[in-house]
Protein backbone atom coordinates (compact mmCIF):
# COMPACT_ATOMS: atom_id res chain seq x y z
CA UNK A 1 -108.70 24.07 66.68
CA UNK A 2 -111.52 25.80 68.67
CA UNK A 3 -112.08 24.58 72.14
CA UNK A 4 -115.94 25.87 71.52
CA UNK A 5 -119.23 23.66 71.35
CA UNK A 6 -121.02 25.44 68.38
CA UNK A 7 -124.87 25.85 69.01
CA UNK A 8 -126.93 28.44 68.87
CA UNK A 9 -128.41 29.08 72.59
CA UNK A 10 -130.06 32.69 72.72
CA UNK A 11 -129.64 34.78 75.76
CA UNK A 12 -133.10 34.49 77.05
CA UNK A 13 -135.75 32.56 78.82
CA UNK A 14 -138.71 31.65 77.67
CA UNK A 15 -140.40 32.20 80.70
CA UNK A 16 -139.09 35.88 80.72
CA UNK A 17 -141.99 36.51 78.12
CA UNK A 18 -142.17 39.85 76.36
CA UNK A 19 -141.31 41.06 72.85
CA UNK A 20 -137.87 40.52 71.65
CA UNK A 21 -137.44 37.63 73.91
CA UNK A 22 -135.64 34.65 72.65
CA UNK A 23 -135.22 31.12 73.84
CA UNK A 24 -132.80 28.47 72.65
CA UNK A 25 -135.39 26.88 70.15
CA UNK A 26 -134.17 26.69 66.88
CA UNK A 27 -135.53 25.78 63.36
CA UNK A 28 -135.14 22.39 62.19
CA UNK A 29 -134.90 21.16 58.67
CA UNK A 30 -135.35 17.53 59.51
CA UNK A 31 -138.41 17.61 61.43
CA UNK A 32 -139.81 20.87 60.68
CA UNK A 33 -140.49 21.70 64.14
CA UNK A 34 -138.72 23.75 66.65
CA UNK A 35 -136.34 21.82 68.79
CA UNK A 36 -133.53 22.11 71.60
CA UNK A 37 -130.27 21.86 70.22
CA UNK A 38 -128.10 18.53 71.62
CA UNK A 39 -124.80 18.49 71.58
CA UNK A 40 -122.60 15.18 72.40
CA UNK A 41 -119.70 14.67 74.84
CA UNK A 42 -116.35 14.28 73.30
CA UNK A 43 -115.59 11.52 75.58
CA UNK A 44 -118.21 9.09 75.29
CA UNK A 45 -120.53 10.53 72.64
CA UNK A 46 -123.43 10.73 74.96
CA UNK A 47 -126.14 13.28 74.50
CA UNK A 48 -125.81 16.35 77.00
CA UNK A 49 -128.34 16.88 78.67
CA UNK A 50 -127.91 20.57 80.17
CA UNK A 51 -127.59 23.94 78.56
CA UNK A 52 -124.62 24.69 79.18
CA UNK A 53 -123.19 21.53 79.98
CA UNK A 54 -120.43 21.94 82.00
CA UNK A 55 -119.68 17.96 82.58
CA UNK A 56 -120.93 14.82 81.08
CA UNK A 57 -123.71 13.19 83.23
CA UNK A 58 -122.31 10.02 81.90
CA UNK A 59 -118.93 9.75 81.78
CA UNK A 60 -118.05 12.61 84.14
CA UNK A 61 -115.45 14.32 81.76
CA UNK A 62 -115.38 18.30 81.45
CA UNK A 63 -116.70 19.98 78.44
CA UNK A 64 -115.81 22.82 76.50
CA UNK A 65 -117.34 25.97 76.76
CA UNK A 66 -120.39 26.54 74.15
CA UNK A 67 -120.00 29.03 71.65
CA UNK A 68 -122.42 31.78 71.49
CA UNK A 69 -124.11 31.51 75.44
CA UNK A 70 -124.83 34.21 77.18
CA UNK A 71 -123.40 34.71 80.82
CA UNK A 72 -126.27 35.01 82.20
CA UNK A 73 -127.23 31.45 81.44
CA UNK A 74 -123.53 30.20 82.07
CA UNK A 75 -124.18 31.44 85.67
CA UNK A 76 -127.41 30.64 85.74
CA UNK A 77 -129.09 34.03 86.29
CA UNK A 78 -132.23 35.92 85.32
CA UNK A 79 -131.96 37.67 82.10
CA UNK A 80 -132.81 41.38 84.06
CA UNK A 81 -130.78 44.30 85.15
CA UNK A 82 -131.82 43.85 89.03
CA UNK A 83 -130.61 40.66 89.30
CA UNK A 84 -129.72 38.77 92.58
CA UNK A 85 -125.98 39.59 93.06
CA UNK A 86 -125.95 36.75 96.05
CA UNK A 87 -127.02 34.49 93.68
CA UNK A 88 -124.77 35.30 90.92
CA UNK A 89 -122.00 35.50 93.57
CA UNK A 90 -122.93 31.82 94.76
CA UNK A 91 -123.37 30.44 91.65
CA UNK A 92 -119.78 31.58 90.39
CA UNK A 93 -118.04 30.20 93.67
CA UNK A 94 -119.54 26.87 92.91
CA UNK A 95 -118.89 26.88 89.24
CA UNK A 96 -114.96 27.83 89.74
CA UNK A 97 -114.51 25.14 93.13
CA UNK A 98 -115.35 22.41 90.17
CA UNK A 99 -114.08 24.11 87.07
CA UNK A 100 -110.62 25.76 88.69
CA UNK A 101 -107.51 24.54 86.50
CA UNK A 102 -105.56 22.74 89.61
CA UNK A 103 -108.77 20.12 89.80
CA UNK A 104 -107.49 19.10 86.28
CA UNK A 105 -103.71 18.68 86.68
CA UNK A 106 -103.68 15.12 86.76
CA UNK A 107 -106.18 14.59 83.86
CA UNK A 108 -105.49 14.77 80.06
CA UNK A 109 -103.75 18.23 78.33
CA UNK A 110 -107.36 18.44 76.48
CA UNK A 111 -109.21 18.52 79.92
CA UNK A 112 -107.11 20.71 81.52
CA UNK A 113 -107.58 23.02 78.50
CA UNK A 114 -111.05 22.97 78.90
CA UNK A 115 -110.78 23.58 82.49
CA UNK A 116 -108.88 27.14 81.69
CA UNK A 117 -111.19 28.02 79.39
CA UNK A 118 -114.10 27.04 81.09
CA UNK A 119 -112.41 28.67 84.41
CA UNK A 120 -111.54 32.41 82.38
CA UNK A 121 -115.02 32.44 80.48
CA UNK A 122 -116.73 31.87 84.25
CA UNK A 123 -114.88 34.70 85.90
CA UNK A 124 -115.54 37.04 82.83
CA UNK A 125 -118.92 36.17 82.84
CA UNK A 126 -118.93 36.89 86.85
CA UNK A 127 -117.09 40.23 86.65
CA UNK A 128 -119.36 41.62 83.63
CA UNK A 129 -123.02 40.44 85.29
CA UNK A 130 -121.68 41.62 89.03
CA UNK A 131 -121.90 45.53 88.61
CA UNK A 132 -124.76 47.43 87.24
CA UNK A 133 -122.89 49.57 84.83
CA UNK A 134 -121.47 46.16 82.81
CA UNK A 135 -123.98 44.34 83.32
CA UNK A 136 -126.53 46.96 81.23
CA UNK A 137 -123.66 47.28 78.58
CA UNK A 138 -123.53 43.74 78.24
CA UNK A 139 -127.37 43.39 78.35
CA UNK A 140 -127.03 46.01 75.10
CA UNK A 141 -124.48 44.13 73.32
CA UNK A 142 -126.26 41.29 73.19
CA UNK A 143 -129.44 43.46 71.38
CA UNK A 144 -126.99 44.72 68.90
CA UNK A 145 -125.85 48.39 70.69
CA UNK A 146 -122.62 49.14 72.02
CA UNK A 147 -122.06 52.69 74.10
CA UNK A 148 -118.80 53.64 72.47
CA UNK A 149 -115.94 55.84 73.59
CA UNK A 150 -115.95 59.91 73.97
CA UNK A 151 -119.59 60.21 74.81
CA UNK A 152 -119.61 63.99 75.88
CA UNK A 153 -120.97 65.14 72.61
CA UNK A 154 -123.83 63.13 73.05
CA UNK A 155 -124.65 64.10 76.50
CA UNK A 156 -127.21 66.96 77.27
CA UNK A 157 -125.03 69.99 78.45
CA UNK A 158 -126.79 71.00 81.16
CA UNK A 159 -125.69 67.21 82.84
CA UNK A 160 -122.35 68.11 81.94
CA UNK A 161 -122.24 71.39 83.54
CA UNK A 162 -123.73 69.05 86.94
CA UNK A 163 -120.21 66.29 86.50
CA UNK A 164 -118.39 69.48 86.09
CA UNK A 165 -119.54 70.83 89.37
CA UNK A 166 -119.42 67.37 91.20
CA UNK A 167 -115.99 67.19 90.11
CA UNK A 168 -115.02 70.75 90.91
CA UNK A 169 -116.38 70.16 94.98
CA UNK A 170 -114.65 66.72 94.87
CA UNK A 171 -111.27 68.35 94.10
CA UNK A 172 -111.76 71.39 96.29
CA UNK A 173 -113.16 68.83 99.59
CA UNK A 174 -110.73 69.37 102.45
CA UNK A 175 -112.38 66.78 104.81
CA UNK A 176 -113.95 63.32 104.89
CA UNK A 177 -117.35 64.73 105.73
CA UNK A 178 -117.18 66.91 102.50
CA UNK A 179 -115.95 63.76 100.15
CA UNK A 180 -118.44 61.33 102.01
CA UNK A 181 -121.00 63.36 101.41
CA UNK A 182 -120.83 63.95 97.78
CA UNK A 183 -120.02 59.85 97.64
CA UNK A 184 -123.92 59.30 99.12
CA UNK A 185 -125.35 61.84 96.78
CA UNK A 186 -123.70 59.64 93.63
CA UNK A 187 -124.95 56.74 95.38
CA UNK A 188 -128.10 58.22 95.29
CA UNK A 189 -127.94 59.02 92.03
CA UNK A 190 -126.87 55.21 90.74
CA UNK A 191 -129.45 54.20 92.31
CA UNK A 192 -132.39 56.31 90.53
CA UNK A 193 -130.10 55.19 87.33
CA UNK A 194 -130.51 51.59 88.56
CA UNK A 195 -134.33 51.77 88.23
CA UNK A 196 -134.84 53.99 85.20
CA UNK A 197 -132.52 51.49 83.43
CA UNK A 198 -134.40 48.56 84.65
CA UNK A 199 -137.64 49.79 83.41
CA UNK A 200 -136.06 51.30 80.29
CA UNK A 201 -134.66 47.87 79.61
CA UNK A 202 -138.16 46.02 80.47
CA UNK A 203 -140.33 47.69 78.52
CA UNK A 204 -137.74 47.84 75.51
CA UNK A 205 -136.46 51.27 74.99
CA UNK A 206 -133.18 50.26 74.54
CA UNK A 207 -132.00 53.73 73.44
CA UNK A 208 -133.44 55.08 76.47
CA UNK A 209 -131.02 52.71 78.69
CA UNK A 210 -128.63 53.72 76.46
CA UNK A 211 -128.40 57.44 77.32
CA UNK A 212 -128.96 56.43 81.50
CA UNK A 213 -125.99 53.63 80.81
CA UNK A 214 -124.12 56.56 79.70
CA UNK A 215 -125.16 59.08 82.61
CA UNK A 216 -124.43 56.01 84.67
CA UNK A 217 -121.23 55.95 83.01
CA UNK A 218 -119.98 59.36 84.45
CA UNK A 219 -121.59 58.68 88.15
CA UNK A 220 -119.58 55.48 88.30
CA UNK A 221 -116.55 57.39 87.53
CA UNK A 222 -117.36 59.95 90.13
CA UNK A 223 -117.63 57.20 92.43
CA UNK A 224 -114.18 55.87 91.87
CA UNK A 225 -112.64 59.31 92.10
CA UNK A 226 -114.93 59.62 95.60
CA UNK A 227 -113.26 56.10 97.02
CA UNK A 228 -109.70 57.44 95.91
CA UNK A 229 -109.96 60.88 97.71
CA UNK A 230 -110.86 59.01 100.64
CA UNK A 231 -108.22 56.53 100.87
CA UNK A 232 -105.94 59.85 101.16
CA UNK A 233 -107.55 60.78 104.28
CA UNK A 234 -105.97 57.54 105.73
């Protein structure tokens, strides 16, 4: 049996405004009207009264996680690319001090299989939304595109011919100097990504962040290789 709520919550706020931008109204066949979807607590039956409801106002008890919601509304973030990492960071610590498995050992097996859920789906949410690079993958999943595997074909040449190079001086550096400075100029370059992806994202062009998430991709990459080469200096 699923430990999921079912309910369809959209990824968006409806103060984010723009087009394409969903909330968690839905259609209702009883009333004819848009309404928020309720879901009840399996304890006590009580409405909940959050989205996503974590615990039961009333009876306290820990809830499963709800099918379908978005991590940035599990952590209760902005749906944007730029978003506060302190926040998110904050938000997650607090979430996993009340959610964390060993604050459920002396409750019921159903509780304390809610609590691992709830506790994995939390820290997956956290490590997707924390970096820039899975959080704009993530932000295209949820419109429908997904950057697949063995991108080079797809990329312009003459950017392959510059990774080639990058990675050609990173090999060849012989001193920290050398590797530190090719790590600021891919810093540099993440962080022109950052903002083209932002305002590629914000104004819709979603295959336009696609083909920076991709150049953003490579840089990341570079970046790892740029850490490694430096931890052999020490």
């Amino acid at each position: 049996m699923s430990t999921f709520h079912k309910k369809d919550t959209g990824h968006r706020d409806a103060n984010l405004g723009g087009p394409g931008y969903r909330t968690n109204k839905v259609f209702s066949s009883r009333s004819y009207s848009t309404s928020e979807v309720k879901l009840n607590c399996w304890n006590c039956k009580q409405l909940l009264d959050t989205t996503p409801s974590f615990f039961c106002d009333s009876c306290k008890a820990i809830q499963p996680p709800e099918e379908g919601t978005s991590y940035f509304r599990i952590l209760d973030c902005d749906y944007t690319f730029t978003l506060d990492t302190h926040k998110l960071q904050k938000r997650y610590l607090q979430l996993q001090r009340t959610l964390h498995p060993d604050n459920f050992s002396q409750k019921s097996v159903k509780e304390q299989e809610y609590s691992e859920s709830q506790s994995a789906l939390v820290s997956k949410a956290y490590k997707t939304l924390l970096k820039p690079l899975s959080r704009g993958l993530y932000m295209l999943e949820l419109e429908g595109m997904h950057l697949k595997e063995g991108t080079d074909s797809v990329a312009e040449s003459h950017f392959l011919m510059e990774l080639m190079e990058i990675n050609e001086a990173l090999e060849e550096a012989q001193t920290p100097e050398e590797v530190n400075k090719i790590g600021q100029d891919t810093k540099g370059k993440l962080a022109d990504l950052t903002e083209l992806i932002d305002t590629a994202l914000h104004e819709g062009k979603l295959d336009t962040a696609k083909e920076l998430l991709t150049q953003m991709k490579y840089y990341a990459s570079i970046e790892e290789k740029v850490k490694a080469k430096l931890s052999d200096f020490m």
